[in-house]
N, C-alpha and C. Protein backbone atom coordinates (compact mmCIF):
# COMPACT_ATOMS: atom_id res chain seq x y z
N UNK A 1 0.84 -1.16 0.00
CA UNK A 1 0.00 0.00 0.00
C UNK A 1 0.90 1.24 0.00
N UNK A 2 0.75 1.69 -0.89
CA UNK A 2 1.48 3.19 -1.37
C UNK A 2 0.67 4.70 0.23
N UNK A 3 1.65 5.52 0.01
CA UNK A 3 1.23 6.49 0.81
C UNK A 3 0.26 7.42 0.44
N UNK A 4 -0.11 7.16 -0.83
CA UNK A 4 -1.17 8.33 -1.42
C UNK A 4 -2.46 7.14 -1.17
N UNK A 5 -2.68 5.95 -1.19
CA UNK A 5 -3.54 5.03 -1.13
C UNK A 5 -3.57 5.40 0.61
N UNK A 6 -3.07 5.58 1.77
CA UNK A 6 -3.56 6.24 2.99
C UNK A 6 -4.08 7.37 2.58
N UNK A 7 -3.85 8.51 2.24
CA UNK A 7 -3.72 9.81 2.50
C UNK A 7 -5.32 9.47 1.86
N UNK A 8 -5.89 8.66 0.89
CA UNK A 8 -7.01 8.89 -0.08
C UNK A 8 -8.31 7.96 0.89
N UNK A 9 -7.74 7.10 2.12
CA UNK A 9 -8.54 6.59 3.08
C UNK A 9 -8.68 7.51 4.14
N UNK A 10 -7.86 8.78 4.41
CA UNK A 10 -8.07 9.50 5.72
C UNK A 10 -9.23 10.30 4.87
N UNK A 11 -8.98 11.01 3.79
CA UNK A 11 -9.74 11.76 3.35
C UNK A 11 -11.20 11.35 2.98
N UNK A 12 -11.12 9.99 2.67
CA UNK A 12 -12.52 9.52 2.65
C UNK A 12 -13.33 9.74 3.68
N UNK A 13 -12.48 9.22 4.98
CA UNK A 13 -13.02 9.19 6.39
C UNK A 13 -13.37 10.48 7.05
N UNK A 14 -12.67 11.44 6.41
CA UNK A 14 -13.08 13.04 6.48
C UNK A 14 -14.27 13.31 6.31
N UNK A 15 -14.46 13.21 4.62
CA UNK A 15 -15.26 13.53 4.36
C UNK A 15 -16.82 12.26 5.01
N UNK A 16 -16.32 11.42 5.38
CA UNK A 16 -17.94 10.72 5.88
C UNK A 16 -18.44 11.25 7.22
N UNK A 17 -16.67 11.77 7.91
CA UNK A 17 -17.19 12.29 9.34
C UNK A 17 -17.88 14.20 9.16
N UNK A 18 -17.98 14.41 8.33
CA UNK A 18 -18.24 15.96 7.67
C UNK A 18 -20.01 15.57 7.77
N UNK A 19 -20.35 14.84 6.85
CA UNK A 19 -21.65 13.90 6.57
C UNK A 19 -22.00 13.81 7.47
N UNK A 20 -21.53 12.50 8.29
CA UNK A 20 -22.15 12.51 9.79
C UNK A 20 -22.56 13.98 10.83
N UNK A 21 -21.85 14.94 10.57
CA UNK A 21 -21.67 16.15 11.46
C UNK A 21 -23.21 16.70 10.83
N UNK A 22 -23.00 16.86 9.62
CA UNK A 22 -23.69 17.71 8.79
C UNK A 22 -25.56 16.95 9.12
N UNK A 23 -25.81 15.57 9.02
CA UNK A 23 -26.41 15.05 9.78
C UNK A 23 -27.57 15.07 11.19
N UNK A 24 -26.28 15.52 11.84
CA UNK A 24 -26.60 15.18 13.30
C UNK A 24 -27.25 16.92 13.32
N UNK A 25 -26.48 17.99 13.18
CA UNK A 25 -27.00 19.48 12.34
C UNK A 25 -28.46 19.48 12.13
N UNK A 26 -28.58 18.62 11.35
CA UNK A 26 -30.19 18.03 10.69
C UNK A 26 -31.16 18.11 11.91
N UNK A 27 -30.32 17.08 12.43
CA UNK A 27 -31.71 16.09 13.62
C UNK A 27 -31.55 17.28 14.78
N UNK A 28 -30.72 17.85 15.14
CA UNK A 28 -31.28 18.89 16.06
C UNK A 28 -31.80 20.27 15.86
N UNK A 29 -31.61 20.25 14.59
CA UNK A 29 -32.74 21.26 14.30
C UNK A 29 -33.98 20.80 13.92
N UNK A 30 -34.30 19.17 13.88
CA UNK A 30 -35.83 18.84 13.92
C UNK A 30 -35.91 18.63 15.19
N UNK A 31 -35.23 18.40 15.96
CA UNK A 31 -35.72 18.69 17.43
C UNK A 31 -35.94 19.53 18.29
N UNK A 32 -35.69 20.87 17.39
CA UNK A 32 -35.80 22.30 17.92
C UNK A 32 -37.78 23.07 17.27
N UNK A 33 -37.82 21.87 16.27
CA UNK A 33 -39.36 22.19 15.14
C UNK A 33 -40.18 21.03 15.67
N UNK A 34 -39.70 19.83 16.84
CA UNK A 34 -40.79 18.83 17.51
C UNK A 34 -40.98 19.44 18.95
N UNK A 35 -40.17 20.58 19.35
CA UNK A 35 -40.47 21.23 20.67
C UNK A 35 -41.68 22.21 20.52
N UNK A 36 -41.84 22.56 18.99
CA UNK A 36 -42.70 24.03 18.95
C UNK A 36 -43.97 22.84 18.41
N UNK A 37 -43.61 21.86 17.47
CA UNK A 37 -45.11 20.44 17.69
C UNK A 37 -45.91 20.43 18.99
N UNK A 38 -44.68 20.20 19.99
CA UNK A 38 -45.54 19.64 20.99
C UNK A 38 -46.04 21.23 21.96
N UNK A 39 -45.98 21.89 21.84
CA UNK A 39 -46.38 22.77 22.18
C UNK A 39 -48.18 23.39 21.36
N UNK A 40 -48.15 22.70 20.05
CA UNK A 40 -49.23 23.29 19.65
C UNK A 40 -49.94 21.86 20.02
N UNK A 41 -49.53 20.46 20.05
CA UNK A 41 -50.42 19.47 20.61
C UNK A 41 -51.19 19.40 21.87
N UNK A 42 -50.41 20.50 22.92
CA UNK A 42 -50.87 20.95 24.18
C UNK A 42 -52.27 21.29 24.00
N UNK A 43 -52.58 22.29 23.04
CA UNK A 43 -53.89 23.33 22.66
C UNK A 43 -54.80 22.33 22.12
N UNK A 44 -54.33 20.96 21.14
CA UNK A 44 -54.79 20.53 20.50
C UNK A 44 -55.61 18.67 20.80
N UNK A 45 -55.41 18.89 21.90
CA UNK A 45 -55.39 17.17 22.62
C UNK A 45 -56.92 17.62 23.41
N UNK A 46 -57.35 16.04 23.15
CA UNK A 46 -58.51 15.84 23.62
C UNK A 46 -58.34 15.83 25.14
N UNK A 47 -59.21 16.82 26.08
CA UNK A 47 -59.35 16.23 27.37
C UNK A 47 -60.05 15.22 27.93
N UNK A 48 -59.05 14.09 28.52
CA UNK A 48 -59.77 12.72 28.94
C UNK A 48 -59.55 11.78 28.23
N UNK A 49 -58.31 11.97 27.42
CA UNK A 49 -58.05 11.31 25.79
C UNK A 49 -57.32 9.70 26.77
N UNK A 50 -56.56 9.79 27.71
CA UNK A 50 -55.98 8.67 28.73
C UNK A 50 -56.87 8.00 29.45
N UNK A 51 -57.60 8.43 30.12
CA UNK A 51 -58.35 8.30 31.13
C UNK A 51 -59.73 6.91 29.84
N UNK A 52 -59.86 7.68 29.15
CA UNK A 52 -60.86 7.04 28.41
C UNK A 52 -60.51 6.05 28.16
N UNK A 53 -59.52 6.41 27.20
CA UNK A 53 -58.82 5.22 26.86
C UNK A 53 -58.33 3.44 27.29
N UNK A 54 -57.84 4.22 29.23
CA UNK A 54 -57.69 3.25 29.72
C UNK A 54 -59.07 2.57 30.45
N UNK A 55 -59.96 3.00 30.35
CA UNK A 55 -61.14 2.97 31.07
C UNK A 55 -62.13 1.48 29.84
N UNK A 56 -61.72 2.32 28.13
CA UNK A 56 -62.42 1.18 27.87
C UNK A 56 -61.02 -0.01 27.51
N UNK A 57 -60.23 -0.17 27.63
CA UNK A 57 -59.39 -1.13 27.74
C UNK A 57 -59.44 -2.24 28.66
N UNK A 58 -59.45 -1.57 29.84
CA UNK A 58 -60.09 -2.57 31.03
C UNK A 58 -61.79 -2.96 30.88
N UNK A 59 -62.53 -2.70 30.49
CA UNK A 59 -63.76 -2.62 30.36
C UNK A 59 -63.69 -3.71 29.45
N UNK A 60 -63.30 -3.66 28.57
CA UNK A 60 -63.49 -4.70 27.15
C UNK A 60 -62.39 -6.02 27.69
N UNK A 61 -62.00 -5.81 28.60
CA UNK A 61 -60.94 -7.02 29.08
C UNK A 61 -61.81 -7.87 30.10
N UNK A 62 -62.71 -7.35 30.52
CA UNK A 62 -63.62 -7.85 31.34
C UNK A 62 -64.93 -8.38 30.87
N UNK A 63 -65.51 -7.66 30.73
CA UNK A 63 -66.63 -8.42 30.37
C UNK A 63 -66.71 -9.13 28.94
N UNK A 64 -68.09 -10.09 28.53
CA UNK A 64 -67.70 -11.02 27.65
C UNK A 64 -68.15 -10.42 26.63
N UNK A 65 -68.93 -9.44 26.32
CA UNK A 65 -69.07 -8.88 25.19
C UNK A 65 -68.54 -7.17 24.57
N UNK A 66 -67.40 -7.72 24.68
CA UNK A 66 -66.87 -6.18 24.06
C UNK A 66 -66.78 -5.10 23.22
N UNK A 67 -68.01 -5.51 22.19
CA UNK A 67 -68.35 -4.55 21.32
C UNK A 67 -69.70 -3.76 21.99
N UNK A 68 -70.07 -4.32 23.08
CA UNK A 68 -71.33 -3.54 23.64
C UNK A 68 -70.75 -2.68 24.82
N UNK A 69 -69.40 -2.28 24.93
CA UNK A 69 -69.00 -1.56 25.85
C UNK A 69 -68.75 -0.07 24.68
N UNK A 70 -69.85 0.98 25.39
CA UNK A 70 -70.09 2.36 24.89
C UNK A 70 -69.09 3.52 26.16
N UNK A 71 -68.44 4.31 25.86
CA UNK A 71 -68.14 5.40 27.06
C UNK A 71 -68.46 6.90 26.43
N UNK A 72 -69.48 7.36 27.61
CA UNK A 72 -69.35 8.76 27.20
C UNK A 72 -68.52 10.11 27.72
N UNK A 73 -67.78 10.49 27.23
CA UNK A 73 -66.83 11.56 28.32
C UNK A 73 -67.94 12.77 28.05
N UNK A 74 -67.82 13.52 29.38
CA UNK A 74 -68.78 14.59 29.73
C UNK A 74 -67.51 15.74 30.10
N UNK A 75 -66.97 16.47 29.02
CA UNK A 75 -66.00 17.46 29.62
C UNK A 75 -66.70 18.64 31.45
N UNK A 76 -65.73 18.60 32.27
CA UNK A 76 -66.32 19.28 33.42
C UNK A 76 -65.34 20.35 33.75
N UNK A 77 -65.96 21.67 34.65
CA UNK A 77 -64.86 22.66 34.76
C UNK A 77 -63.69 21.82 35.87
N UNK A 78 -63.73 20.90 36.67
CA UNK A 78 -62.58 20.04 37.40
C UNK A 78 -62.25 18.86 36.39
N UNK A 79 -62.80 18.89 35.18
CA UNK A 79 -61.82 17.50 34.94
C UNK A 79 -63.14 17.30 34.11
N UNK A 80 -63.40 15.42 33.47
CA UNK A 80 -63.85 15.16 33.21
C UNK A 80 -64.81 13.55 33.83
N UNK A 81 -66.02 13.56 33.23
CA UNK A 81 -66.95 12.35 33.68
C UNK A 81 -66.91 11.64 32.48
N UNK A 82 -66.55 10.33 33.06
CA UNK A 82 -66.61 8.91 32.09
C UNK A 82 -67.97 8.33 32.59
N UNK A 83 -68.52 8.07 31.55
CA UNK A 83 -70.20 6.83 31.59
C UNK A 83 -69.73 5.75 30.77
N UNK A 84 -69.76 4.74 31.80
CA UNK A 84 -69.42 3.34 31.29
C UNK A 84 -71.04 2.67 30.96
N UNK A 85 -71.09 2.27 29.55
CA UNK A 85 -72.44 1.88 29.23
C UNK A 85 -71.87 0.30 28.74
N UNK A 86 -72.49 -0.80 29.50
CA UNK A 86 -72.24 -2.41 29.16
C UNK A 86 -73.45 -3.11 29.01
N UNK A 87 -72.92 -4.37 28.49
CA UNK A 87 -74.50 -5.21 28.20
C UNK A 87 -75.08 -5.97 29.62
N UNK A 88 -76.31 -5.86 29.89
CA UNK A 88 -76.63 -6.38 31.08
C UNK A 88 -75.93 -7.31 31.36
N UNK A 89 -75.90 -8.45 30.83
CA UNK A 89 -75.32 -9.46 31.36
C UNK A 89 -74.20 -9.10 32.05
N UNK A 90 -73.52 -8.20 31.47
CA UNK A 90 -71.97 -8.25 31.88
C UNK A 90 -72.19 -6.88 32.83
N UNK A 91 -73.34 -6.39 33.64
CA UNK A 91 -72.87 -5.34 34.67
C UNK A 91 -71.97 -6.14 35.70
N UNK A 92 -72.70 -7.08 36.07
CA UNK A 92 -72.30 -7.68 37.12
C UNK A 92 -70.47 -8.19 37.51
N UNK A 93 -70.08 -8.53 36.16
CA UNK A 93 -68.62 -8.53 36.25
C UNK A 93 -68.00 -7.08 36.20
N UNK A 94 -68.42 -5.88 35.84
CA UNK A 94 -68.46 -4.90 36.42
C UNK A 94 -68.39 -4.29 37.30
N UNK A 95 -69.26 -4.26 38.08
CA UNK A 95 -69.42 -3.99 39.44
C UNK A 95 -69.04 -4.72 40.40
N UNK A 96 -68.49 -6.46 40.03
CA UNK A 96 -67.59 -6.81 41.11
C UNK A 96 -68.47 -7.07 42.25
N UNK A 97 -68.67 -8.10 43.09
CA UNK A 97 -68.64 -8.31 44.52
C UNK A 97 -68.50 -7.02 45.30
N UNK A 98 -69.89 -6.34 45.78
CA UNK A 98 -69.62 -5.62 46.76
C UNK A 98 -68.81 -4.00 46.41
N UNK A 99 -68.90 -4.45 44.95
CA UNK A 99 -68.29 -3.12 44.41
C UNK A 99 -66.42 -2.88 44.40
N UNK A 100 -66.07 -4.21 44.30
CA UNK A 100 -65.22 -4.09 44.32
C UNK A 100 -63.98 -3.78 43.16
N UNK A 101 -64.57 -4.38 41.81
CA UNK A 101 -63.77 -4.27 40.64
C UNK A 101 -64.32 -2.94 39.93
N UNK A 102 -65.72 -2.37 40.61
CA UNK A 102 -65.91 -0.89 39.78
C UNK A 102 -64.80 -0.02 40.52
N UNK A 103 -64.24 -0.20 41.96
CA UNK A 103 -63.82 0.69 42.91
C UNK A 103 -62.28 0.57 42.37
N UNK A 104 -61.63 -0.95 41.43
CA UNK A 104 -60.47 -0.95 41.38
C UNK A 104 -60.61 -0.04 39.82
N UNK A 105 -61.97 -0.32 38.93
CA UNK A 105 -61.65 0.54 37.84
C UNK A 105 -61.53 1.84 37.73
N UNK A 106 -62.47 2.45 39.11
CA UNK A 106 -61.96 3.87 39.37
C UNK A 106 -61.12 4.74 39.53
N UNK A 107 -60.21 4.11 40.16
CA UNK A 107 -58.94 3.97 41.11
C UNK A 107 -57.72 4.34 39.81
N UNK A 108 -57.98 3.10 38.80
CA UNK A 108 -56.93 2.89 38.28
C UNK A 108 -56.96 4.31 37.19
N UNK A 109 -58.84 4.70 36.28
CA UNK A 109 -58.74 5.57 35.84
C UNK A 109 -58.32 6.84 36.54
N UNK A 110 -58.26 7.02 37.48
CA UNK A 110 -58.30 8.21 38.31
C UNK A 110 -56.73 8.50 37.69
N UNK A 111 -56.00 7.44 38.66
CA UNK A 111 -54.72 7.25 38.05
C UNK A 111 -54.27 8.02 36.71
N UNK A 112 -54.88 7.06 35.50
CA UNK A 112 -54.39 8.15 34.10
C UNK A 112 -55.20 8.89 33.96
N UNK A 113 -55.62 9.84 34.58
CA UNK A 113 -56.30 11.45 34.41
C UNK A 113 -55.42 12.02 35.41
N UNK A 114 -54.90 11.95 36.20
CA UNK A 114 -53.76 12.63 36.78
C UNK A 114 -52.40 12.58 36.61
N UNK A 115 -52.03 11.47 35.62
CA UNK A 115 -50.71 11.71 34.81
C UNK A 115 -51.37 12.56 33.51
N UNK A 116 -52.43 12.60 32.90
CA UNK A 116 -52.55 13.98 32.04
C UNK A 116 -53.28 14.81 32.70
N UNK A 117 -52.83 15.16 33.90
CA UNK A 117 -53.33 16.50 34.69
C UNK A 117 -54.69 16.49 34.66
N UNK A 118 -55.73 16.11 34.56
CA UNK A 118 -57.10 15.87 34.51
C UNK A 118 -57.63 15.18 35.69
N UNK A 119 -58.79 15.49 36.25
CA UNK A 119 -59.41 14.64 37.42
C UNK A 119 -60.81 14.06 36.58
N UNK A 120 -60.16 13.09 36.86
CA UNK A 120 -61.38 12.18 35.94
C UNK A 120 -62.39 11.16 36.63
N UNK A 121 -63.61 11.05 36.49
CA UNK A 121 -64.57 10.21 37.54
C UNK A 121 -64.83 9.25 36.54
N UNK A 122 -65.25 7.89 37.00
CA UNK A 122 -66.41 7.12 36.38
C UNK A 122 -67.73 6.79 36.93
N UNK A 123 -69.00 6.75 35.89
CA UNK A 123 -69.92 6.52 36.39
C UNK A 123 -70.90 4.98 35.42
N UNK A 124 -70.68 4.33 36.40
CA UNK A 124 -71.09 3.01 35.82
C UNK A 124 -72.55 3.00 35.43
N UNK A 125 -73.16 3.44 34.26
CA UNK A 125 -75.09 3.55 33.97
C UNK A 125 -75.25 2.01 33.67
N UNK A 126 -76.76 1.99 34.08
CA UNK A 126 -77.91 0.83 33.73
C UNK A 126 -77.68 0.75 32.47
């Protein structure tokens, strides 16, 4: 290997580390245009969009017919109201013994309405 055959591998490697630089340039200036995104997603997000979410997730994990599980969110000036609407049959796995699996589904929604800053209720209807 001749010395101009190095000199023509450093320069390659130059120029790929230039690329790479030029690159990375790129991605933090799209990460300077996904800070001003999430700033307009703030204005733009449903309130109760978590809370719901996780509300019919557990809901449809439970009872046996999961296309008859309806939720209505009721935006409120503290937060928002979830109406859990299910098929008769399936209140009862619902409501749990004594109220016990509506009290853990409460619990848990409460939970994701206060990681998105929201106070969120459920109300289990006939």
């Amino acid at each position: 290997m001749s010395d101009t055959d190095e000199f023509d591998d450093v320069d390659e490697a130059a120029d790929d580390l230039d690329d790479a630089e030029d690159v990375e340039d790129l991605e933090d200036a799209d990460d300077v245009d996904d800070d001003e995104d999430d700033d307009e997603d703030e204005y733009n997000r449903v309130v109760g969009a978590m809370p719901k979410a996780v509300l019919e997730y557990l809901a449809k994990a439970i009872v046996d017919e999961p296309d008859s599980v309806t939720i209505d969110a009721d935006e409120r000036r503290n937060g928002v109201m979830l109406s859990l609407r299910v098929a008769p049959d399936d209140m009862g796995k619902v409501i749990g013994r004594r109220g016990r699996v509506a009290q853990a589904i409460r619990t848990v929604v409460r939970a994701a309405g206060a990681k998105e800053g929201v106070e969120a209720s459920v109300d289990i209807v006939d």
